[in-house]
PDB file of N, CA and C in Angstrom:
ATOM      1  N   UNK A   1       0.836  -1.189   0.000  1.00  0.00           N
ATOM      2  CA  UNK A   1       0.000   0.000   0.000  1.00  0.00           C
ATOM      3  C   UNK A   1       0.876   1.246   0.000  1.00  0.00           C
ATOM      4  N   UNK A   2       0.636   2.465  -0.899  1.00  0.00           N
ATOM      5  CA  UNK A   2       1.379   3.549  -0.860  1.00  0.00           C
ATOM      6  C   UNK A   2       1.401   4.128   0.110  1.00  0.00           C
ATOM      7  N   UNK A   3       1.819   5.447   1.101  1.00  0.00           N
ATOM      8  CA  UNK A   3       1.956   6.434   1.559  1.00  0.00           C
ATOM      9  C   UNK A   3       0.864   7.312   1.071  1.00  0.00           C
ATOM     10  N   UNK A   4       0.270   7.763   1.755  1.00  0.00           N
ATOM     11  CA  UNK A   4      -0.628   8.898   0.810  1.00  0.00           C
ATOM     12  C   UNK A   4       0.299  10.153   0.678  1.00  0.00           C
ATOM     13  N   UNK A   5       0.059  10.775  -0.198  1.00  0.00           N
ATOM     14  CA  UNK A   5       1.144  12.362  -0.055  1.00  0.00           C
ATOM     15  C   UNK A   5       0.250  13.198   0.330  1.00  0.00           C
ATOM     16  N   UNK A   6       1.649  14.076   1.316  1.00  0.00           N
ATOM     17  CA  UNK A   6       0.952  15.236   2.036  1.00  0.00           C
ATOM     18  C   UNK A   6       0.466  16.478   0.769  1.00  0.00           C
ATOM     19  N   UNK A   7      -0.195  16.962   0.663  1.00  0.00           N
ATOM     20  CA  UNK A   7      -1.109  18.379  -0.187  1.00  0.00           C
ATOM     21  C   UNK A   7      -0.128  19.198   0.598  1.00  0.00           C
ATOM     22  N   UNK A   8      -0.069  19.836  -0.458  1.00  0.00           N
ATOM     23  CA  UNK A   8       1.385  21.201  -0.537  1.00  0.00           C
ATOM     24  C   UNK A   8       0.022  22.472  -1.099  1.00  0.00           C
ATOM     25  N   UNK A   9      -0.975  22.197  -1.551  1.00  0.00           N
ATOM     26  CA  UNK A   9      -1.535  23.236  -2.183  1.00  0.00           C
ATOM     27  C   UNK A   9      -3.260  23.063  -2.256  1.00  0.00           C
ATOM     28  N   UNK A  10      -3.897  24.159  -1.906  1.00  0.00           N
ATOM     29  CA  UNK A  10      -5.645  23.776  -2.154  1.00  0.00           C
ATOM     30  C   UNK A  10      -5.915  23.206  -3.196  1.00  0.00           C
ATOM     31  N   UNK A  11      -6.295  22.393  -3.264  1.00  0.00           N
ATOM     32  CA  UNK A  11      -7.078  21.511  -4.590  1.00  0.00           C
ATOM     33  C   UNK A  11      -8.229  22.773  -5.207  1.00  0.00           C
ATOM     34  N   UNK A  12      -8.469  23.451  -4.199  1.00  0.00           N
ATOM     35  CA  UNK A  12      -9.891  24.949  -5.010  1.00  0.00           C
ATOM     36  C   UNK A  12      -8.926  25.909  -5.444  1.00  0.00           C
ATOM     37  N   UNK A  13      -8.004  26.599  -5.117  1.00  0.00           N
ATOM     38  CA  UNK A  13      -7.745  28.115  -5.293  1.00  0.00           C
ATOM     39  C   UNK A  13      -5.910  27.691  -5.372  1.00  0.00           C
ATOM     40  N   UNK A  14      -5.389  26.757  -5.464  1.00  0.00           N
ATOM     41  CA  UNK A  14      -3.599  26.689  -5.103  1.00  0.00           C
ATOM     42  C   UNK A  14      -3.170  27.385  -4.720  1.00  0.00           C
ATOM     43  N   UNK A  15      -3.476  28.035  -3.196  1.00  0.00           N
ATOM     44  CA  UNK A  15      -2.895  28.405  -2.349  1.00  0.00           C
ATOM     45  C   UNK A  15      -2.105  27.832  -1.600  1.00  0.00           C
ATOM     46  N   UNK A  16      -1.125  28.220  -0.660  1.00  0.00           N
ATOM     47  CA  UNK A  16      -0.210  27.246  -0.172  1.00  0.00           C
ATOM     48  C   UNK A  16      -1.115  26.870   1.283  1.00  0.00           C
ATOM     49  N   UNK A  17      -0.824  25.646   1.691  1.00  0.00           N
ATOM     50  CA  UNK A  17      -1.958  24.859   2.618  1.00  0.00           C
ATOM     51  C   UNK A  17      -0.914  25.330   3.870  1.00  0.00           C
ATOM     52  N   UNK A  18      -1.435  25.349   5.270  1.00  0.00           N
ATOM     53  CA  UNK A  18      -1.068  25.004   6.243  1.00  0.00           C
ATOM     54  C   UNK A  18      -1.500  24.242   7.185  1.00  0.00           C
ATOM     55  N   UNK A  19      -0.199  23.909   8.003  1.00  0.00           N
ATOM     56  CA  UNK A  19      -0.893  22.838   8.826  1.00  0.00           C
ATOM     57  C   UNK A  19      -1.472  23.217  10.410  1.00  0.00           C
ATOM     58  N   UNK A  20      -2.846  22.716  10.757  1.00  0.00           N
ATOM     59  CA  UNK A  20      -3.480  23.609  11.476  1.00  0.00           C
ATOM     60  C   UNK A  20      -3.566  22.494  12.775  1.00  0.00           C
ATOM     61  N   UNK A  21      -3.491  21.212  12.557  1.00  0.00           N
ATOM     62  CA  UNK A  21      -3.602  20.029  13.907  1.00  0.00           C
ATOM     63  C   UNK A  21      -2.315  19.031  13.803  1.00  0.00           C
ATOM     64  N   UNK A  22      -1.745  19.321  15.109  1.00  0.00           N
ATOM     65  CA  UNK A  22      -0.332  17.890  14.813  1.00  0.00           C
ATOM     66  C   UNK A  22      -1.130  16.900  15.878  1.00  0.00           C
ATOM     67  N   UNK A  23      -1.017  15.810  15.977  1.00  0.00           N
ATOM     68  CA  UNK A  23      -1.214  14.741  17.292  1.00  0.00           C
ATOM     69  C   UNK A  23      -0.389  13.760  17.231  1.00  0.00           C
ATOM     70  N   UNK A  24       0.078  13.505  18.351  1.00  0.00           N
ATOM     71  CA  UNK A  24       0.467  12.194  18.998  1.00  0.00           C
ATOM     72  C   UNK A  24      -0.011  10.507  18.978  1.00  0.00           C
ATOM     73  N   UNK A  25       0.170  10.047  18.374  1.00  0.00           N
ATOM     74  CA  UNK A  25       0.213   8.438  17.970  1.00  0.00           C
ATOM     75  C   UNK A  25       0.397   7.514  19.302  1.00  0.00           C
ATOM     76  N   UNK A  26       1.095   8.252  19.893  1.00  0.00           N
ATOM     77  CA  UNK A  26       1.514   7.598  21.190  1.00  0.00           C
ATOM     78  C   UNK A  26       0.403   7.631  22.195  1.00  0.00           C
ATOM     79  N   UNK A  27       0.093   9.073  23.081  1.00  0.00           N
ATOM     80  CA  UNK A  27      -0.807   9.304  23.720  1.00  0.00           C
ATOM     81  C   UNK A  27      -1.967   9.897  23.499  1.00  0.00           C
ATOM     82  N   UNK A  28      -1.778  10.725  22.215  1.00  0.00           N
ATOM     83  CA  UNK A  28      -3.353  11.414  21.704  1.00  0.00           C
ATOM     84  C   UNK A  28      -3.179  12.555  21.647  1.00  0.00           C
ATOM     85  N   UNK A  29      -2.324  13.576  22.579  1.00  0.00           N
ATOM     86  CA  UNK A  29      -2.084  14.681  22.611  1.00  0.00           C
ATOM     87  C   UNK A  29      -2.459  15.644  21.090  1.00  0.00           C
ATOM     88  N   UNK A  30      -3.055  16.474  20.997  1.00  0.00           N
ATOM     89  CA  UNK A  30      -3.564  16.796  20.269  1.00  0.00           C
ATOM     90  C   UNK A  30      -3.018  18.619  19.768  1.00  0.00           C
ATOM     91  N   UNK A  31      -2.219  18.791  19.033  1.00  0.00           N
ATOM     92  CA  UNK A  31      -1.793  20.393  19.172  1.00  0.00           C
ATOM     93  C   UNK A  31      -2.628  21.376  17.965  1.00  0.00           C
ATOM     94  N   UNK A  32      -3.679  22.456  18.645  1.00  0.00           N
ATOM     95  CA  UNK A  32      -3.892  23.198  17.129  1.00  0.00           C
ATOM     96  C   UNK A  32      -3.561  24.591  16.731  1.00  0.00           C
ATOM     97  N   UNK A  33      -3.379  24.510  15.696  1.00  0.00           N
ATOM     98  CA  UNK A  33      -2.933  26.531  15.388  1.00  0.00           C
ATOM     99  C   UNK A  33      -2.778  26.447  13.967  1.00  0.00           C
ATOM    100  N   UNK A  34      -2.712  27.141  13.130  1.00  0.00           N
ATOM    101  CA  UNK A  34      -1.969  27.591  11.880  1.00  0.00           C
ATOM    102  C   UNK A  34      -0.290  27.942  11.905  1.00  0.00           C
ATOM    103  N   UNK A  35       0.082  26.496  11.187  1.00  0.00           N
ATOM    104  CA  UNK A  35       1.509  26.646  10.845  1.00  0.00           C
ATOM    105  C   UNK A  35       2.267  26.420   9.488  1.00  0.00           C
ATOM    106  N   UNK A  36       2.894  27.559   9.347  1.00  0.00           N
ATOM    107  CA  UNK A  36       3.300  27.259   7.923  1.00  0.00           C
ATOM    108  C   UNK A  36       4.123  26.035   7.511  1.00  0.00           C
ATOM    109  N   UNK A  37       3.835  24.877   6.515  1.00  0.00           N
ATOM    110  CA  UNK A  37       4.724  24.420   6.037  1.00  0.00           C
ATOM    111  C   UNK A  37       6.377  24.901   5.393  1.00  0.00           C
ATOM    112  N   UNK A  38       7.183  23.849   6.209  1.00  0.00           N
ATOM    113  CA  UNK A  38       8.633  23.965   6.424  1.00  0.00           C
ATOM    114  C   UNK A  38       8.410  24.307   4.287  1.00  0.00           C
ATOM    115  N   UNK A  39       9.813  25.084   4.427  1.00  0.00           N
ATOM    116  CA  UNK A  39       9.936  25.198   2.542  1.00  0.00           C
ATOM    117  C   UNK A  39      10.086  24.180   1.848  1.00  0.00           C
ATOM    118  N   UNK A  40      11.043  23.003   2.605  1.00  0.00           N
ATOM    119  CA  UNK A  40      11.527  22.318   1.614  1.00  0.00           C
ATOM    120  C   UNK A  40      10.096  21.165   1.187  1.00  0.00           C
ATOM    121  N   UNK A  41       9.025  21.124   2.545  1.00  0.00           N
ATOM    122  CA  UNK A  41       7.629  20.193   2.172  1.00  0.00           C
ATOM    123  C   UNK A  41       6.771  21.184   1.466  1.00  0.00           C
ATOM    124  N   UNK A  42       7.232  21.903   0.790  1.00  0.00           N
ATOM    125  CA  UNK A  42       6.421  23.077  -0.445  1.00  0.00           C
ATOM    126  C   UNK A  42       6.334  22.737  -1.688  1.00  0.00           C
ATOM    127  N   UNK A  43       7.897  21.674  -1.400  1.00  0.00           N
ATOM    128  CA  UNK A  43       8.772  21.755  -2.783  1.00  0.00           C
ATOM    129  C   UNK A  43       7.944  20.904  -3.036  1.00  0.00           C
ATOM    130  N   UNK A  44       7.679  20.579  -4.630  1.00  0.00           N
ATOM    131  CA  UNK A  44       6.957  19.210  -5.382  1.00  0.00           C
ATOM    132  C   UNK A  44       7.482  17.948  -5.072  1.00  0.00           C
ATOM    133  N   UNK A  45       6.786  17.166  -4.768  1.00  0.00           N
ATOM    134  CA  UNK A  45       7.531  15.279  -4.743  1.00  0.00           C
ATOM    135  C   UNK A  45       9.050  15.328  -4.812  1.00  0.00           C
ATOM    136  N   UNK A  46       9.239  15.602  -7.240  1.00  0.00           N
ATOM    137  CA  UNK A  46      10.413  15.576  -7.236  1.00  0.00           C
ATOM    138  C   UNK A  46      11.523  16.287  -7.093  1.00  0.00           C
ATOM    139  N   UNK A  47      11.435  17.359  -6.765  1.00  0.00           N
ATOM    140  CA  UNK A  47      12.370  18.317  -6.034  1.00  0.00           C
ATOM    141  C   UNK A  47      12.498  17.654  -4.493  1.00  0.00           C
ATOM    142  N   UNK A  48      12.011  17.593  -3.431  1.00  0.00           N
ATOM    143  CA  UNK A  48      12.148  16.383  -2.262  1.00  0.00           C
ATOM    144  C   UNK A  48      13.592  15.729  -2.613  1.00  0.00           C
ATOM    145  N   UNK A  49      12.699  14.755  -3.745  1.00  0.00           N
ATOM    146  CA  UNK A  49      13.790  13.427  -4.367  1.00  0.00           C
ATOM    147  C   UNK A  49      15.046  14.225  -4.325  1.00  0.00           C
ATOM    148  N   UNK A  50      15.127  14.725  -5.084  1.00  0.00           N
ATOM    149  CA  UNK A  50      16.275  15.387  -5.359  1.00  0.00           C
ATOM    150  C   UNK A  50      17.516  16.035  -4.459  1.00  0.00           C
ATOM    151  N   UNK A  51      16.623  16.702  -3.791  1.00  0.00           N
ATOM    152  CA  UNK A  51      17.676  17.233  -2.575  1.00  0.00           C
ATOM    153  C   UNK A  51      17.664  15.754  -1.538  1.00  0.00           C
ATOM    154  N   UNK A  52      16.718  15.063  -0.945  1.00  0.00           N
ATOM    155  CA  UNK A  52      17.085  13.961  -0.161  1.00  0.00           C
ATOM    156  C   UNK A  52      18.616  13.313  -1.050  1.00  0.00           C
ATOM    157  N   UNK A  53      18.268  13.202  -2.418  1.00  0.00           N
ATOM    158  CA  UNK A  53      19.485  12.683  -3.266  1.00  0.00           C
ATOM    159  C   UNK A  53      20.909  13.113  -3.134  1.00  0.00           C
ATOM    160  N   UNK A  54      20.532  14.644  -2.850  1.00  0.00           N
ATOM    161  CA  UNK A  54      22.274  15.345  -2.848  1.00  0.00           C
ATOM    162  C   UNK A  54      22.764  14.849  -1.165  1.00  0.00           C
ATOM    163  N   UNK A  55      21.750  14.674  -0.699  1.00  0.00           N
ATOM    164  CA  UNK A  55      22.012  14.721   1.007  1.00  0.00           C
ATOM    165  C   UNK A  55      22.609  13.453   1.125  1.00  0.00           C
ATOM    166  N   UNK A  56      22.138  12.143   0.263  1.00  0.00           N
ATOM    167  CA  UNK A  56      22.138  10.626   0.881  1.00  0.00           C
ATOM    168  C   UNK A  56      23.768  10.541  -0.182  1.00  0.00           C
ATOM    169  N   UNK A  57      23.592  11.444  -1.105  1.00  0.00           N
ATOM    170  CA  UNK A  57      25.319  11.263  -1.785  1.00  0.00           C
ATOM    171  C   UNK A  57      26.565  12.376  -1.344  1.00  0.00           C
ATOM    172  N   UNK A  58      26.437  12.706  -0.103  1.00  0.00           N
ATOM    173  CA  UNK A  58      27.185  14.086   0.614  1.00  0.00           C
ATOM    174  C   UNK A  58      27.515  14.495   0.014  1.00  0.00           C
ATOM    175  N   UNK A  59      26.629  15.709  -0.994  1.00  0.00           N
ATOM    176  CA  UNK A  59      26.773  16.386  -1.809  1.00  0.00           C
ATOM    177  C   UNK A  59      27.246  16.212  -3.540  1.00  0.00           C
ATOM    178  N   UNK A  60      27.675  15.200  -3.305  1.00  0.00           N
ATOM    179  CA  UNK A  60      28.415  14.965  -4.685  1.00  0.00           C
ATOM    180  C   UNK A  60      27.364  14.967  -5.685  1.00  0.00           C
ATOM    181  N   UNK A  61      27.894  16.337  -6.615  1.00  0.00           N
ATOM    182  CA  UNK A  61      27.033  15.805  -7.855  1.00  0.00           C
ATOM    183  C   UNK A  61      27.619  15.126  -9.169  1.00  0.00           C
ATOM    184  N   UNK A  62      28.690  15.164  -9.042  1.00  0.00           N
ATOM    185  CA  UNK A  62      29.358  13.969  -9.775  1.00  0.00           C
ATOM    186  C   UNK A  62      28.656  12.374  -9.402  1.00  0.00           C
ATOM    187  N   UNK A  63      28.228  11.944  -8.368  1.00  0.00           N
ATOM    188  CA  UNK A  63      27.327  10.514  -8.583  1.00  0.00           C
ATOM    189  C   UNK A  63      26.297  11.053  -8.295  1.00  0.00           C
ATOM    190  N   UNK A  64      25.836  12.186  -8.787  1.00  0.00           N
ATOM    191  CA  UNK A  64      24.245  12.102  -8.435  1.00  0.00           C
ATOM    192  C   UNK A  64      24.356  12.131 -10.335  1.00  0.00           C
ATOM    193  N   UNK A  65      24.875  12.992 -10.536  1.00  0.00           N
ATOM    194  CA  UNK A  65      24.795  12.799 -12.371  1.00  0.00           C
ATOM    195  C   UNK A  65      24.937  11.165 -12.637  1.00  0.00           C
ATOM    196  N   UNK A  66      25.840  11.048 -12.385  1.00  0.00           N
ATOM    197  CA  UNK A  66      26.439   9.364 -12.547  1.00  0.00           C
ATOM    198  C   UNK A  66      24.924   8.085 -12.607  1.00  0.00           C
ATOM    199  N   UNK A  67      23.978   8.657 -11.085  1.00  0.00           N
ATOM    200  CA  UNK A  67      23.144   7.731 -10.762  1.00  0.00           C
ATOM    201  C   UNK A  67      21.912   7.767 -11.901  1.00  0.00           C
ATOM    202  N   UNK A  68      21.707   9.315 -11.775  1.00  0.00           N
ATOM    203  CA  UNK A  68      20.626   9.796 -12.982  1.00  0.00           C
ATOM    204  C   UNK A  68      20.958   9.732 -14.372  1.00  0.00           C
ATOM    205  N   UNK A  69      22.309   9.390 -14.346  1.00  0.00           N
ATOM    206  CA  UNK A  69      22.406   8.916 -16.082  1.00  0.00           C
ATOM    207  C   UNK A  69      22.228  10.069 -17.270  1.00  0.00           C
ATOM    208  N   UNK A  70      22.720  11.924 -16.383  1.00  0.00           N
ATOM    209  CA  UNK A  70      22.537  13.178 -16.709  1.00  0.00           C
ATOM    210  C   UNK A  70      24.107  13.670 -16.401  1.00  0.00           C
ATOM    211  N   UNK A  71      24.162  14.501 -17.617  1.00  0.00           N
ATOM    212  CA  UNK A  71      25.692  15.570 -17.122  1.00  0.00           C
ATOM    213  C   UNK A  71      25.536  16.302 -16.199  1.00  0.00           C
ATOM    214  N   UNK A  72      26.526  16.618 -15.244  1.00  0.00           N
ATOM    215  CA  UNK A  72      27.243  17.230 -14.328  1.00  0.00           C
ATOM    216  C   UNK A  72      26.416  18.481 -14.500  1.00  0.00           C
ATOM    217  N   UNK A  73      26.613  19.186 -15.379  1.00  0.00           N
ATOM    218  CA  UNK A  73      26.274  20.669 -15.750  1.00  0.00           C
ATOM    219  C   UNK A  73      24.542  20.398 -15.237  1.00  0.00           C
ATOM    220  N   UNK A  74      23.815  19.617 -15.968  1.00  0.00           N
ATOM    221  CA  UNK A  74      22.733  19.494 -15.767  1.00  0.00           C
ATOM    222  C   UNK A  74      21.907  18.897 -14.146  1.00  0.00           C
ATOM    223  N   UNK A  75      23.062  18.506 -13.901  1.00  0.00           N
ATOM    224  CA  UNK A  75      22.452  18.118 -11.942  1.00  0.00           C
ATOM    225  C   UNK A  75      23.175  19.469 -11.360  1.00  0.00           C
ATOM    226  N   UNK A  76      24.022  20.376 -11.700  1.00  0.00           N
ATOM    227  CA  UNK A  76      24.483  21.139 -11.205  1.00  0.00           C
ATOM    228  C   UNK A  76      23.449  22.650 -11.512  1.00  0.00           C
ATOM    229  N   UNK A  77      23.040  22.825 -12.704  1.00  0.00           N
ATOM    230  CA  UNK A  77      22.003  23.692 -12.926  1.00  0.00           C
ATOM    231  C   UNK A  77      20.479  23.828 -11.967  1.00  0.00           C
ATOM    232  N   UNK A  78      20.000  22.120 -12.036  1.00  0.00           N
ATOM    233  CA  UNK A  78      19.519  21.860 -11.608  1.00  0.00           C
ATOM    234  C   UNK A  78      19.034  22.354 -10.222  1.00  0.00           C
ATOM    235  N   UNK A  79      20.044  22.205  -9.041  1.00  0.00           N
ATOM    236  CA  UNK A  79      20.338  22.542  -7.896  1.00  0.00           C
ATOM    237  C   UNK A  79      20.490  23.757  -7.834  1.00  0.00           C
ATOM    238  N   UNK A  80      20.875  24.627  -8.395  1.00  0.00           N
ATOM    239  CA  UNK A  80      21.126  26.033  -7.989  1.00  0.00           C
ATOM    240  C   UNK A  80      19.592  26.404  -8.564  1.00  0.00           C
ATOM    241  N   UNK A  81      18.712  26.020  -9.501  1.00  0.00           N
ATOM    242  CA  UNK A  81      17.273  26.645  -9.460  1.00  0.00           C
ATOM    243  C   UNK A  81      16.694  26.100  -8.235  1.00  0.00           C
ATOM    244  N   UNK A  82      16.883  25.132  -7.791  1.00  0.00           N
ATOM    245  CA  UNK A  82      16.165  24.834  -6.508  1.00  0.00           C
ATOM    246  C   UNK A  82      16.650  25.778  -5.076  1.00  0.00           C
ATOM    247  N   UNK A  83      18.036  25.979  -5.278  1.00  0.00           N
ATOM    248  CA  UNK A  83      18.707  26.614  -4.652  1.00  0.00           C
ATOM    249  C   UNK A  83      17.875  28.117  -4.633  1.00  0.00           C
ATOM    250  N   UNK A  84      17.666  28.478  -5.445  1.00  0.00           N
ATOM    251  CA  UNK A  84      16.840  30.058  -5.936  1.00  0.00           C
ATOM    252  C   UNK A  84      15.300  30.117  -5.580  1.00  0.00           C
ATOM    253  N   UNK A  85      14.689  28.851  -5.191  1.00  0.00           N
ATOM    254  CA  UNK A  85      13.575  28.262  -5.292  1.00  0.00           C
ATOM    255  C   UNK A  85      13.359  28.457  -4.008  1.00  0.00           C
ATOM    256  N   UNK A  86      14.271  27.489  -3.051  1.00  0.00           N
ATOM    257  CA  UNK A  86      14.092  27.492  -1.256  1.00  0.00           C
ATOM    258  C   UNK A  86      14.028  29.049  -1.039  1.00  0.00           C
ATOM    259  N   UNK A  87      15.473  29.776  -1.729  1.00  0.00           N
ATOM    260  CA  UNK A  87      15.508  31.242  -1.010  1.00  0.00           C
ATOM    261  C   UNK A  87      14.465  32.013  -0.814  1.00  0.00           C
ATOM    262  N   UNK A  88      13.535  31.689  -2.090  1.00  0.00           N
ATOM    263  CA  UNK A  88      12.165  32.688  -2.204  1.00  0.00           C
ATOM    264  C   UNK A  88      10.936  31.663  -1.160  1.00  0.00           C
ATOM    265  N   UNK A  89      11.137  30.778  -0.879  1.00  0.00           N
ATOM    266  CA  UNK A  89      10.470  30.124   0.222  1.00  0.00           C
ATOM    267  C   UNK A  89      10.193  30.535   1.597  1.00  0.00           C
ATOM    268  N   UNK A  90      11.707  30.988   1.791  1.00  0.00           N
ATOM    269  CA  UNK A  90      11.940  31.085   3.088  1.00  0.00           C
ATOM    270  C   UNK A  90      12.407  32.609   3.780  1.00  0.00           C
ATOM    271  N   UNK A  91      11.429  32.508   4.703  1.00  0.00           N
ATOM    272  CA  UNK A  91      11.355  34.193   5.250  1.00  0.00           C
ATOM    273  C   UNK A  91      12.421  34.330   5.936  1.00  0.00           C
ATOM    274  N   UNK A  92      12.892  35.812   5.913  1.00  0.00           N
ATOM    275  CA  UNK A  92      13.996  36.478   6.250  1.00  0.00           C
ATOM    276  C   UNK A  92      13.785  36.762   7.651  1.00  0.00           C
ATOM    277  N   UNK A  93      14.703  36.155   8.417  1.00  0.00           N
ATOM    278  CA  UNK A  93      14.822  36.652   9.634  1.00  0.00           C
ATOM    279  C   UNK A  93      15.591  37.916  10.074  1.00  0.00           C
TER     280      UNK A  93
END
């Protein structure tokens, strides 16, 4: 059986969703409020993939090209639009 995926966006208006109830599995505890989703669970599925990818190959994009069967230039392009992508995600402290 799959995972269901978490909604990054309203299915009515694609606005960005937040998350408004966390709970506990353990005891029940139940927490509510409006909280923004972290940037990088904004990102689409395969953007996720991708950076989990640079993370699980410590950085190297020489075998991340290698694994994806793509030039260097192109896993390296790649990453710096995502790179440009998080920045506009994420609020300035």
């Amino acid at each position: 059986m799959q995972t269901p995926k978490l909604p990054i966006a309203c299915p009515s208006c694609s606005a960005s969703l937040q998350v408004s109830r966390l709970s506990c599995p353990s005891c029940s505890t139940e927490v509510t409020g409006n909280f923004p989703l972290p940037p990088l669970l904004r990102l689409p599925a395969d953007e996720q993939a991708f950076i989990l990818q640079f993370f699980l190959t410590s950085g190297s994009l020489k075998e991340m090209a290698a694994q994806m069967g793509i030039s260097y230039p192109t896993v390296r392009n790649r990453l710096d639009d995502l790179i440009e992508k998080v920045k506009k995600l994420t609020p300035e402290e």
